[in-house]
C-alpha atoms as a PDB file:
ATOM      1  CA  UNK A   1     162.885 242.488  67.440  1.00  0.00           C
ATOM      2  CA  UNK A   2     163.166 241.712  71.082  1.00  0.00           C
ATOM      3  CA  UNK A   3     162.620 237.654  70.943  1.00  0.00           C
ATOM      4  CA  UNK A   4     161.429 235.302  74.126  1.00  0.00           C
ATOM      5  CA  UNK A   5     161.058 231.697  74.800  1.00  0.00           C
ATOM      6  CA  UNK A   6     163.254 228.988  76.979  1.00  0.00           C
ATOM      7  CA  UNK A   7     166.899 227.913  76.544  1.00  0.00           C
ATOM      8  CA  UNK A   8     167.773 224.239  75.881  1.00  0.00           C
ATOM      9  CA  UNK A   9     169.140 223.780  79.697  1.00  0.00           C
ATOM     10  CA  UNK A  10     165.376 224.809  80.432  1.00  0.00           C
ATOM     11  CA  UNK A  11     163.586 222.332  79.074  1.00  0.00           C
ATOM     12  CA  UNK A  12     166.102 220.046  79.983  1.00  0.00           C
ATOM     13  CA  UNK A  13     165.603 220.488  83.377  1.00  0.00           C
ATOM     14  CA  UNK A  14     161.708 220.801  83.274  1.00  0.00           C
ATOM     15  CA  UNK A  15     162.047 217.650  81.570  1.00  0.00           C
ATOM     16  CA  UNK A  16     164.096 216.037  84.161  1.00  0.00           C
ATOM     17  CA  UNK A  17     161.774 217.117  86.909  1.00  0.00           C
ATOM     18  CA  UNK A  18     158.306 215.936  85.293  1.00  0.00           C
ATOM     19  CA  UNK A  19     160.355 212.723  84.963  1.00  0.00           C
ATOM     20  CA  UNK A  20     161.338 212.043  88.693  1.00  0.00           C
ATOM     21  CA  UNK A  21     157.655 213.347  89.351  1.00  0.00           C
ATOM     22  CA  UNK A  22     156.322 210.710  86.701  1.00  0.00           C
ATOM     23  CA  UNK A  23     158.077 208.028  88.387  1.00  0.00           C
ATOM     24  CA  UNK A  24     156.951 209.157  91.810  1.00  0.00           C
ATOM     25  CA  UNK A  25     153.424 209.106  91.099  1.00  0.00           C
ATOM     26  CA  UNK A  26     153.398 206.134  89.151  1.00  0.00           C
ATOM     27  CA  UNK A  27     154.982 204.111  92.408  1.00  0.00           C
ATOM     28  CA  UNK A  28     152.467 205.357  94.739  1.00  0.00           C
ATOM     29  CA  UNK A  29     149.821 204.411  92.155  1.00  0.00           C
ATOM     30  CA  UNK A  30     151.435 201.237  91.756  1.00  0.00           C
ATOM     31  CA  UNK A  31     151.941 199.988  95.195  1.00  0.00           C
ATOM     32  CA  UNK A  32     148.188 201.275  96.160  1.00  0.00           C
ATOM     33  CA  UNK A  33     146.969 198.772  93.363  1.00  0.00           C
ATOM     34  CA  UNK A  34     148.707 196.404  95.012  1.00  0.00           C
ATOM     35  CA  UNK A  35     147.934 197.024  98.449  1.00  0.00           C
ATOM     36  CA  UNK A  36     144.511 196.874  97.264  1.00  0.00           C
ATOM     37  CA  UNK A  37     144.235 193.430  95.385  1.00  0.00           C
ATOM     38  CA  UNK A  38     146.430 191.792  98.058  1.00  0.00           C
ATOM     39  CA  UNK A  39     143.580 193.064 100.445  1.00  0.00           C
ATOM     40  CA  UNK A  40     140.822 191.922  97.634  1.00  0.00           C
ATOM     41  CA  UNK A  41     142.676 188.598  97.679  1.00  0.00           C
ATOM     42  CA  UNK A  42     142.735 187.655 101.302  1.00  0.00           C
ATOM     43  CA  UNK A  43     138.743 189.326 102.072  1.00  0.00           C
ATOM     44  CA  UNK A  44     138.150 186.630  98.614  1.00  0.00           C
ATOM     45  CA  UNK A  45     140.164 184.095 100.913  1.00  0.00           C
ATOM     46  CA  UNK A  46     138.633 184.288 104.130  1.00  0.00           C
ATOM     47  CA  UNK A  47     135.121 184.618 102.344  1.00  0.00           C
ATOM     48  CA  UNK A  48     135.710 181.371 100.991  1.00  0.00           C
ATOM     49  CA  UNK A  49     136.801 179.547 103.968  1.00  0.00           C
ATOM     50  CA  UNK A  50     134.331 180.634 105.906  1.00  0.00           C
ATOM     51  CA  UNK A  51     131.861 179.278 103.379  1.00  0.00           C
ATOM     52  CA  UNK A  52     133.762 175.545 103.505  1.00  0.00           C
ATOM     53  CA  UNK A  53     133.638 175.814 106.909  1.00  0.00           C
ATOM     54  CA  UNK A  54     130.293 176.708 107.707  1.00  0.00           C
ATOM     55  CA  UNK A  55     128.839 174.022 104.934  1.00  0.00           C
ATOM     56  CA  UNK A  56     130.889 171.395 106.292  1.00  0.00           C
ATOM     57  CA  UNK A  57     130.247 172.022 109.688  1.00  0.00           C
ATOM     58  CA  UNK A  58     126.563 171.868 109.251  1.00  0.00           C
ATOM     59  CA  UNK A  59     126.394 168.902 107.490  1.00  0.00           C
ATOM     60  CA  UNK A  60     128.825 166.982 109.716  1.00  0.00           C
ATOM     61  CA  UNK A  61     126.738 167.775 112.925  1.00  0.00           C
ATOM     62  CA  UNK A  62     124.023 165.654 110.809  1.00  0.00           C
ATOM     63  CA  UNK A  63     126.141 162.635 110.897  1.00  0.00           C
ATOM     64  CA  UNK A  64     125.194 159.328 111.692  1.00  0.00           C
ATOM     65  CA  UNK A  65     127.347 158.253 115.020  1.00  0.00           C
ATOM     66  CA  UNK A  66     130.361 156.619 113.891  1.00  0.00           C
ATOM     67  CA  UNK A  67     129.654 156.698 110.139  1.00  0.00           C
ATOM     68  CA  UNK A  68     132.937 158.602 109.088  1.00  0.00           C
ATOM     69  CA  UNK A  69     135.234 157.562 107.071  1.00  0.00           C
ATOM     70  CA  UNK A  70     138.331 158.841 105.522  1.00  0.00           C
ATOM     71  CA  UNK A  71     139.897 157.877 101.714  1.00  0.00           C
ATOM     72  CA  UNK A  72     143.316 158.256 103.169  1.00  0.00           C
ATOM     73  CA  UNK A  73     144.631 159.350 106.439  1.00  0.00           C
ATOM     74  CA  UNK A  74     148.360 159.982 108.323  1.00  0.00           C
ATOM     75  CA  UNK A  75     150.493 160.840 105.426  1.00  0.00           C
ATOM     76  CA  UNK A  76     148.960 158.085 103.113  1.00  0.00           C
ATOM     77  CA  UNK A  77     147.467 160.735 100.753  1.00  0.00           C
ATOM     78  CA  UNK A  78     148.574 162.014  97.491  1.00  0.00           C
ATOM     79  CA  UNK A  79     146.297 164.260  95.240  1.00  0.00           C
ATOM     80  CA  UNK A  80     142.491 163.027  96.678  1.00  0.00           C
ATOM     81  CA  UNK A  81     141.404 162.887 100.057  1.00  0.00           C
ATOM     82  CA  UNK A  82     137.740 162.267 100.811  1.00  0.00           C
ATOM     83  CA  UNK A  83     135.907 162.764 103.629  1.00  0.00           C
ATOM     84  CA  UNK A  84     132.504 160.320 103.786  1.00  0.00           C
ATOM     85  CA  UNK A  85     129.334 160.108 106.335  1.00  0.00           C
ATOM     86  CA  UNK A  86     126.095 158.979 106.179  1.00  0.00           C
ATOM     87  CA  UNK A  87     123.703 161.860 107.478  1.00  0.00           C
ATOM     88  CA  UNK A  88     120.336 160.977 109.422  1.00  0.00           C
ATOM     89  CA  UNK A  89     117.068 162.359 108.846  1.00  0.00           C
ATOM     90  CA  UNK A  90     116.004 161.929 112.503  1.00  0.00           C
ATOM     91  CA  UNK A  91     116.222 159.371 115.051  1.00  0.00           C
ATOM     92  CA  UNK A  92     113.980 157.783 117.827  1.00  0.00           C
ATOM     93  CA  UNK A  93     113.810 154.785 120.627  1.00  0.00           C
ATOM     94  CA  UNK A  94     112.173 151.733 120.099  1.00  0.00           C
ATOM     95  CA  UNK A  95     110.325 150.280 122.549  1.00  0.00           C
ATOM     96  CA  UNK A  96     110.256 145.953 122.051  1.00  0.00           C
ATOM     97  CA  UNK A  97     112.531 144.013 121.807  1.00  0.00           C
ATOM     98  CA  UNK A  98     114.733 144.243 118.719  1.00  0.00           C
ATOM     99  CA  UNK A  99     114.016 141.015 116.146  1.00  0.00           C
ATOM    100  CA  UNK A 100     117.745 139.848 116.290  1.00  0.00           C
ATOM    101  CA  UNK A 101     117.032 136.935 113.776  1.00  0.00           C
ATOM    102  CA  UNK A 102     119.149 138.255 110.873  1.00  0.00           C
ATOM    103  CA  UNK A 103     117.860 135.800 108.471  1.00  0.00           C
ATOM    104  CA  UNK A 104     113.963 136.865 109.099  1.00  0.00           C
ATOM    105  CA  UNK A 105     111.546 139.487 108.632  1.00  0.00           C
ATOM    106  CA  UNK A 106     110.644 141.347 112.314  1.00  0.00           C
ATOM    107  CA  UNK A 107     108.663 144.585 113.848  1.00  0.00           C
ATOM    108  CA  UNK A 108     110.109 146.980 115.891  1.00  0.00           C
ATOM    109  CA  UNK A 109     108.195 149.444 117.813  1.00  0.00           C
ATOM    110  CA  UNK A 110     108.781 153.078 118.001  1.00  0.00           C
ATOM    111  CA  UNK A 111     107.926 155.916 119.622  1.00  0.00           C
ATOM    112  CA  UNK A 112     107.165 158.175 116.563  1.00  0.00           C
ATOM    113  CA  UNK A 113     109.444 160.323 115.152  1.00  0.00           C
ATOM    114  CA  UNK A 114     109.643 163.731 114.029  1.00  0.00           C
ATOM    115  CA  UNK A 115     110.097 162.949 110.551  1.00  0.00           C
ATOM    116  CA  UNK A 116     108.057 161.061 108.601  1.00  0.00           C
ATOM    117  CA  UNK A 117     108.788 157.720 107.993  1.00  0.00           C
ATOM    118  CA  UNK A 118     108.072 156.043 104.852  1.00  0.00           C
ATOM    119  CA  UNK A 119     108.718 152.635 103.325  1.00  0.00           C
ATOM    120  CA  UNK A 120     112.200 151.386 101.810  1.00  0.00           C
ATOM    121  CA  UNK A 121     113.353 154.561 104.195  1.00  0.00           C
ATOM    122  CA  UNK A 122     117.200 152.553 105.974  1.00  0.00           C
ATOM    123  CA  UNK A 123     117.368 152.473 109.732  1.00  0.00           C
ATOM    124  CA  UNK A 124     120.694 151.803 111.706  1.00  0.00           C
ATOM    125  CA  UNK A 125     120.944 150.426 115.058  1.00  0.00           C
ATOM    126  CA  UNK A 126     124.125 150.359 117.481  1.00  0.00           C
ATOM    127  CA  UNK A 127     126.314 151.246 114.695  1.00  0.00           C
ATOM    128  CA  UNK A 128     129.836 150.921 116.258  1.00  0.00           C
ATOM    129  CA  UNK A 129     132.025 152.085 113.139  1.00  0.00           C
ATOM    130  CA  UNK A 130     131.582 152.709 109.409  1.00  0.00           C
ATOM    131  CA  UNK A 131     131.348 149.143 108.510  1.00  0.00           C
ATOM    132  CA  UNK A 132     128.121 149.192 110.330  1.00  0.00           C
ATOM    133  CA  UNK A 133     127.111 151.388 108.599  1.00  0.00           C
ATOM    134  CA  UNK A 134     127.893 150.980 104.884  1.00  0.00           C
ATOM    135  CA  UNK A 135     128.432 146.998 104.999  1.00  0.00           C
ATOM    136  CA  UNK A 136     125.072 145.066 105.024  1.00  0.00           C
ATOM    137  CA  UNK A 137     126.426 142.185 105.707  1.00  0.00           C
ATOM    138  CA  UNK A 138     127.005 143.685 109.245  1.00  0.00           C
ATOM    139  CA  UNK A 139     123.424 143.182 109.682  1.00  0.00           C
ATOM    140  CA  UNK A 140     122.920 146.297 111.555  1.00  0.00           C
ATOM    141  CA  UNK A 141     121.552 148.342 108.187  1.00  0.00           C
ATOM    142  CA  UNK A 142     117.962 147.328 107.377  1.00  0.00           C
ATOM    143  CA  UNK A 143     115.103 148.606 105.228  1.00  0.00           C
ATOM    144  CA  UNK A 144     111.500 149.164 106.627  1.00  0.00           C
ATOM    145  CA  UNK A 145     109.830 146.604 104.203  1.00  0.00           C
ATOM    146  CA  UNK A 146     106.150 148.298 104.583  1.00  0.00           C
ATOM    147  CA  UNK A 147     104.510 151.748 105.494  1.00  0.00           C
ATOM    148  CA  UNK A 148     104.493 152.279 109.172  1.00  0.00           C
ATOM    149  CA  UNK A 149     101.751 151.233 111.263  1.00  0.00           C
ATOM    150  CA  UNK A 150      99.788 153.468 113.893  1.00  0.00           C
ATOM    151  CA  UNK A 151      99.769 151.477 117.145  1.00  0.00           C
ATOM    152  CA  UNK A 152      98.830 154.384 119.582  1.00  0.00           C
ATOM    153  CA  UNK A 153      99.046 158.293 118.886  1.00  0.00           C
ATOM    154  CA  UNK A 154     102.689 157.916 120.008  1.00  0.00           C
ATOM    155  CA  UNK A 155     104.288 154.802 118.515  1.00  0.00           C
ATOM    156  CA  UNK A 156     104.000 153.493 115.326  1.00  0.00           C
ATOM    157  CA  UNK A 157     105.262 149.689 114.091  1.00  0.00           C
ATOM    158  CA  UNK A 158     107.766 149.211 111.361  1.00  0.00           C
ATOM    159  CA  UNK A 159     108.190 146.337 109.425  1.00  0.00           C
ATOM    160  CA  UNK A 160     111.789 145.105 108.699  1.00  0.00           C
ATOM    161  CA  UNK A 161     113.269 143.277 105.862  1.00  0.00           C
ATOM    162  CA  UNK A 162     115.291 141.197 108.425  1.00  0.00           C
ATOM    163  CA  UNK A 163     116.643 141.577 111.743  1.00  0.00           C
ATOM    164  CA  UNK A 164     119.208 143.479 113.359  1.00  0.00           C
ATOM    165  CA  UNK A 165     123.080 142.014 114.729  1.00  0.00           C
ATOM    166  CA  UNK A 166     122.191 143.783 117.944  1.00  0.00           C
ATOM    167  CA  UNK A 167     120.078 146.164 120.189  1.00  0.00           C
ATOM    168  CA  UNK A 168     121.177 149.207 121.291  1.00  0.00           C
ATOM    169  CA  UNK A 169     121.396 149.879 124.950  1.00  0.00           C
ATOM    170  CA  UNK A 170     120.105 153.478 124.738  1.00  0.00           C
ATOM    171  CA  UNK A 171     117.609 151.607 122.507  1.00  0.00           C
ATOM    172  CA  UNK A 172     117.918 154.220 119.672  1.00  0.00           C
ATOM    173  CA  UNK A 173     117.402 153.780 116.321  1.00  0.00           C
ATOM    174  CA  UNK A 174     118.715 156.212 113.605  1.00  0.00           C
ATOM    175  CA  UNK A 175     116.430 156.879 109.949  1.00  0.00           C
ATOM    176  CA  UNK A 176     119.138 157.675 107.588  1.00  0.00           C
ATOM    177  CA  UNK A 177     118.891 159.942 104.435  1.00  0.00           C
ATOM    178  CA  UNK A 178     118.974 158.090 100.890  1.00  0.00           C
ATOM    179  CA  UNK A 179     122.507 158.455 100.381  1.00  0.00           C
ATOM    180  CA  UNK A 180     125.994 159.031 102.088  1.00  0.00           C
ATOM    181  CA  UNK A 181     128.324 162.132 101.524  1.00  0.00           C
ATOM    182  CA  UNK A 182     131.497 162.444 100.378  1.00  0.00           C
ATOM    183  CA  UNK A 183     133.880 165.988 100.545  1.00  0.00           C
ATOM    184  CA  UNK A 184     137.096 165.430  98.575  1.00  0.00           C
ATOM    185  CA  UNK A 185     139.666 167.756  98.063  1.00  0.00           C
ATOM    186  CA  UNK A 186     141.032 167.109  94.641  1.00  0.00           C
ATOM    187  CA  UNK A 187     143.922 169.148  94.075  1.00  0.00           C
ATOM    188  CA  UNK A 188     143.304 172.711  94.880  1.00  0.00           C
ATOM    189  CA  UNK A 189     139.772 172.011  94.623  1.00  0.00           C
ATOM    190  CA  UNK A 190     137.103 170.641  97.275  1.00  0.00           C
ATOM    191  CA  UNK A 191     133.586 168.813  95.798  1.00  0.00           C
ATOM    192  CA  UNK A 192     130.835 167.627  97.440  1.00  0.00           C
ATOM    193  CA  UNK A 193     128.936 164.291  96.181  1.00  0.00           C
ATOM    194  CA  UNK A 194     126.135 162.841  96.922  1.00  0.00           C
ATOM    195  CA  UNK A 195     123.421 159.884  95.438  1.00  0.00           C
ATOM    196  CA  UNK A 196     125.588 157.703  95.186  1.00  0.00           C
ATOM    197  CA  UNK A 197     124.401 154.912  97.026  1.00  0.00           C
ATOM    198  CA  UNK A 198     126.365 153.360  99.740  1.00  0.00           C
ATOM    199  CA  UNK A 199     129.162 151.370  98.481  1.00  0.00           C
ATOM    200  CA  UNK A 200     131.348 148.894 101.128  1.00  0.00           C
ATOM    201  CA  UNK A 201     134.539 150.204  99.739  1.00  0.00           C
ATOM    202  CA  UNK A 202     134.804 153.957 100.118  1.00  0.00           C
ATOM    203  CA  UNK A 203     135.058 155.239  96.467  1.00  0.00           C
ATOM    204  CA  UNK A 204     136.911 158.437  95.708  1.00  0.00           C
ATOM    205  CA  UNK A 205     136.376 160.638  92.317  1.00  0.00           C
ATOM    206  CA  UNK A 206     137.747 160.373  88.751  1.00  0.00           C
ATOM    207  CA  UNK A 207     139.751 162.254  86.766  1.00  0.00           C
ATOM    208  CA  UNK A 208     135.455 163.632  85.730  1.00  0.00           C
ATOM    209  CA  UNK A 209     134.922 164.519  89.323  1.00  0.00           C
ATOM    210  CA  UNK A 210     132.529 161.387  89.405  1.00  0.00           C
ATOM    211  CA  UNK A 211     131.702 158.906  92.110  1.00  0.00           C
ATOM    212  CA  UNK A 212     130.079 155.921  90.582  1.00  0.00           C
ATOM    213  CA  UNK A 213     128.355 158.687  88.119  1.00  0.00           C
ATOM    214  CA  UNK A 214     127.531 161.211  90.161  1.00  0.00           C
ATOM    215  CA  UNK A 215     128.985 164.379  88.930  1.00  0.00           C
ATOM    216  CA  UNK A 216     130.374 166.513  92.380  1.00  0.00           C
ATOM    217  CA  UNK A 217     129.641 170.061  92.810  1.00  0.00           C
ATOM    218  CA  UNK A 218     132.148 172.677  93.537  1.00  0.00           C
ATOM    219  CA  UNK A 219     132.198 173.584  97.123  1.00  0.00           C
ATOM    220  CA  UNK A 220     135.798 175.707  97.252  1.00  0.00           C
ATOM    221  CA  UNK A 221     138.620 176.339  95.735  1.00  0.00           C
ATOM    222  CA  UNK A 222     142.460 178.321  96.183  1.00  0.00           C
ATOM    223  CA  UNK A 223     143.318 174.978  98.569  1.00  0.00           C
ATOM    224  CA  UNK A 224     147.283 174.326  98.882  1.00  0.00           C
ATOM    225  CA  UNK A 225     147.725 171.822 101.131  1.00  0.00           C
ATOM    226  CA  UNK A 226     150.357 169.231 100.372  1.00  0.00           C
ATOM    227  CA  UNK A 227     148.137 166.026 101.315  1.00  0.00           C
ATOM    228  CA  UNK A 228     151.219 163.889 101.438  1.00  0.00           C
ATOM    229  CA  UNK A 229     152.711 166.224 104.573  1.00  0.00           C
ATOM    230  CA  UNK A 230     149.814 168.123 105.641  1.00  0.00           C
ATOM    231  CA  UNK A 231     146.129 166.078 105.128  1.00  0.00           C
ATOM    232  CA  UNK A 232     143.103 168.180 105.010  1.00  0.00           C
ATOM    233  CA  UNK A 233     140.695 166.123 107.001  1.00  0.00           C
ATOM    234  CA  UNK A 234     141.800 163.376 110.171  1.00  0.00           C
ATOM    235  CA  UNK A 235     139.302 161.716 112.251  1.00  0.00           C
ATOM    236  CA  UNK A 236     139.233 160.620 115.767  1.00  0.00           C
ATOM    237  CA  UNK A 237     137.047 158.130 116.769  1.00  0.00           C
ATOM    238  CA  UNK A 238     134.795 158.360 119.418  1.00  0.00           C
ATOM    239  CA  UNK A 239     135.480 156.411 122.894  1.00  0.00           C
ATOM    240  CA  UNK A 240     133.436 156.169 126.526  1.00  0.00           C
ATOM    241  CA  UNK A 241     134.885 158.984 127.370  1.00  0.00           C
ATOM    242  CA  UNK A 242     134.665 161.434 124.723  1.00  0.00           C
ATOM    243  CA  UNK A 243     132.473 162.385 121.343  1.00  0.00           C
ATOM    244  CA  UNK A 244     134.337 161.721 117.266  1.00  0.00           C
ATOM    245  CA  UNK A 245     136.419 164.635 116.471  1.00  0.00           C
ATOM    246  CA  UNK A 246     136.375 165.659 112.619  1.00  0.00           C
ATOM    247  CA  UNK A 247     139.771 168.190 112.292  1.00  0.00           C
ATOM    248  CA  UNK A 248     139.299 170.105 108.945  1.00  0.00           C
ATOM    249  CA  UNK A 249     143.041 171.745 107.837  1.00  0.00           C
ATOM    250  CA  UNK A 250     143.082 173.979 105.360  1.00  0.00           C
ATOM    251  CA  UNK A 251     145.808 175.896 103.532  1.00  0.00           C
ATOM    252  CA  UNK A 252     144.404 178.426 101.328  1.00  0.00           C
ATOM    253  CA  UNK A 253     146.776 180.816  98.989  1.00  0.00           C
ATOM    254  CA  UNK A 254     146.042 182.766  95.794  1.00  0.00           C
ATOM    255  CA  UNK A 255     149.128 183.878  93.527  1.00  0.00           C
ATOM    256  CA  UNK A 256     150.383 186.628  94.964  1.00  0.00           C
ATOM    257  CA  UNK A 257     148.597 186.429  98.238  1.00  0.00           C
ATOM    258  CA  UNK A 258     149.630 185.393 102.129  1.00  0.00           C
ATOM    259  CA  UNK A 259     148.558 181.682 102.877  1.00  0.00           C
ATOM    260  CA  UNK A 260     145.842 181.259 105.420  1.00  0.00           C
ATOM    261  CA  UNK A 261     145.526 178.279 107.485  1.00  0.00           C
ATOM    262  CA  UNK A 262     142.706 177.306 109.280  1.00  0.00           C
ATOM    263  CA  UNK A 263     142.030 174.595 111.912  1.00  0.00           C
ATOM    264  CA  UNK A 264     138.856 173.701 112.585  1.00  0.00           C
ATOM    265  CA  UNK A 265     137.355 170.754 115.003  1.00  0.00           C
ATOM    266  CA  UNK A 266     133.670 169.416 114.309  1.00  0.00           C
ATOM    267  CA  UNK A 267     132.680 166.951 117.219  1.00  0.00           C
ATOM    268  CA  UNK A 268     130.503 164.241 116.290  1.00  0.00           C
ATOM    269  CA  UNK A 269     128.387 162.933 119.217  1.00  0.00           C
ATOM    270  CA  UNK A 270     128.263 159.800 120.283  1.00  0.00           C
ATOM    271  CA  UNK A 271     125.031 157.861 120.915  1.00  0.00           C
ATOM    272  CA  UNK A 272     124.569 154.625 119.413  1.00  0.00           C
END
C-alpha cells in the first residue's frame, strides 16, 4: 500500500512560518490599537480643553472690573489654586449725585437698566480692586434697601442701605449676581463653586471639594501642571493704559498620551 502524508521537517517548517506570520500580524494589530487610543486620547484631550476654555472664558468676560482674585500666585502654590470673581448681572449710569454719607441711608438715580432690578439685589461703584469688592467695610458694596422706584419711563430711584466711599467718574454703577465664583484646580482636577456668599478672605476648597458648604462641580479633569513651578491661572491688573489680563495655563496629559499645553489670555475690561 502506497502511503502519503508530510515528513516531520514539513511540519516543522510550516510551523515555523505560521509562527513568524503570527507574530507579524499580531504587531501590526498591536501598534494600530495603539495608534488608535493614543489618537482617542489626545481628540478626549483637546475636547476637554476646549470645554475649560470656552466655560471659563465666558464667564470671565462677565466679571465685575477689578473683582479677581487669585488663592495663590508666582510660585506660592502647592496642590489648590483658585481663581475668584464676582460676575455682574448688568450695569448702568446714575444720574445724581452719589449719597457719599457711609453711615446713612441715600437714593441714587438711574437710568434703567436692562435687567431687572429688585430689592436686596448688591450694587458696586468705582470698585478699584477686589477688596472693593468683597470687603464691606470698603463702603463701596451696598444693598438696594427697597424695590425700585419709577421716576420717568427711563430712570428709576433706588434706595440704599447706606452710602457709597466714592462716585465714579464714568458715573457707572455695576448690579452684581448673588454670589462670587471660584475655579480651583485641585490636583488634576478643576471645580467650579458658586453660592457661597462673599467672604473677605478668599476661601479655597476642602479635602470634600467644599467652600463654606458648597459642594463644587466638576468642570475638567487630566490637568498636570506642577502649581509650585508652573501656576494655572496669573492675573494682571488693569492700569490707564490697558484692560486686566486673566492667563489660563494648562498642562493636560493622560497615561500614555503626549502633554498638551495651552495658553490662553481672557482680558477683563476696565470701566469702573
Amino acid at each position: 500500500m502506497n502511503m502519503r502524508g508530510f515528513s516531520l521537517i514539513e511540519l516543522i517548517i510550516v510551523i515555523v512560518v505560521l509562527g513568524v506570520l503570527s507574530v507579524g500580524i499580531a504587531q501590526y494589530i498591536s501598534l494600530g490599537a495603539q495608534v488608535y487610543s493614543e489618537g482617542s486620547e489626545r481628540d478626549e484631550l483637546v475636547a476637554q480643553s476646549r470645554f475649560m476654555l470656552t466655560r471659563m472664558t465666558k464667564e470671565l468676560r462677565q466679571a465685575t472690573p477689578n473683582s479677581i482674585r487669585l488663592s495663590c500666585s508666582g510660585g506660592s502654590c502647592a496642590t489648590v489654586q483658585c481663581l475668584e470673581f464676582v460676575p455682574f448681572q448688568t450695569s448702568t449710569i446714575f444720574t445724581n449725585n452719589v449719597p457719599l454719607d457711609v453711615t446713612a441711608p441715600g437714593p441714587l438715580r438711574v437710568v434703567k437698566a436692562l435687567a431687572p432690578i429688585t430689592q436686596n439685589d448688591q450694587v458696586v461703584i468705582y470698585p478699584l480692586d477686589a477688596s472693593d469688592v468683597f470687603d464691606p467695610a470698603r463702603n463701596k458694596r451696598r444693598t438696594i434697601s427697597a424695590t425700585p422706584t419709577n421716576l420717568t419711563t427711563h430712570t428709576e430711584q433706588w434706595d440704599m442701605n447706606l452710602g457709597f466711599a466714592q462716585s465714579s467718574p464714568s458715573k457707572r454703577v455695576y448690579i452684581l449676581s448673588d454670589s462670587p465664583v471660584s475655579f480651583c484646580v485641585e490636583g488634576t482636577q478643576l471645580y467650579r463653586y458658586q453660592g457661597y456668599g462673599f467672604q473677605v478672605t478668599q476661601q479655597t476648597p476642602n479635602a470634600a471639594h467644599e467652600i463654606a458648604g458648597v459642594t463644587g462641580q466638576l468642570v475638567g479633569q487630566y490637568i498636570n501642571n506642577n502649581l509650585l513651578l508652573t501656576p494655572t491661572f496669573s492675573y494682571s491688573a488693569a492700569s490707564l493704559t490697558r484692560n486686566a489680563l486673566v492667563n489660563i495655563n494648562f498642562k493636560l496629559a493622560l497615561t500614555t498620551s503626549d502633554e498638551i499645553n495651552l495658553n490662553h489670555e481672557v482680558h477683563i475690561p476696565n470701566v469702573p
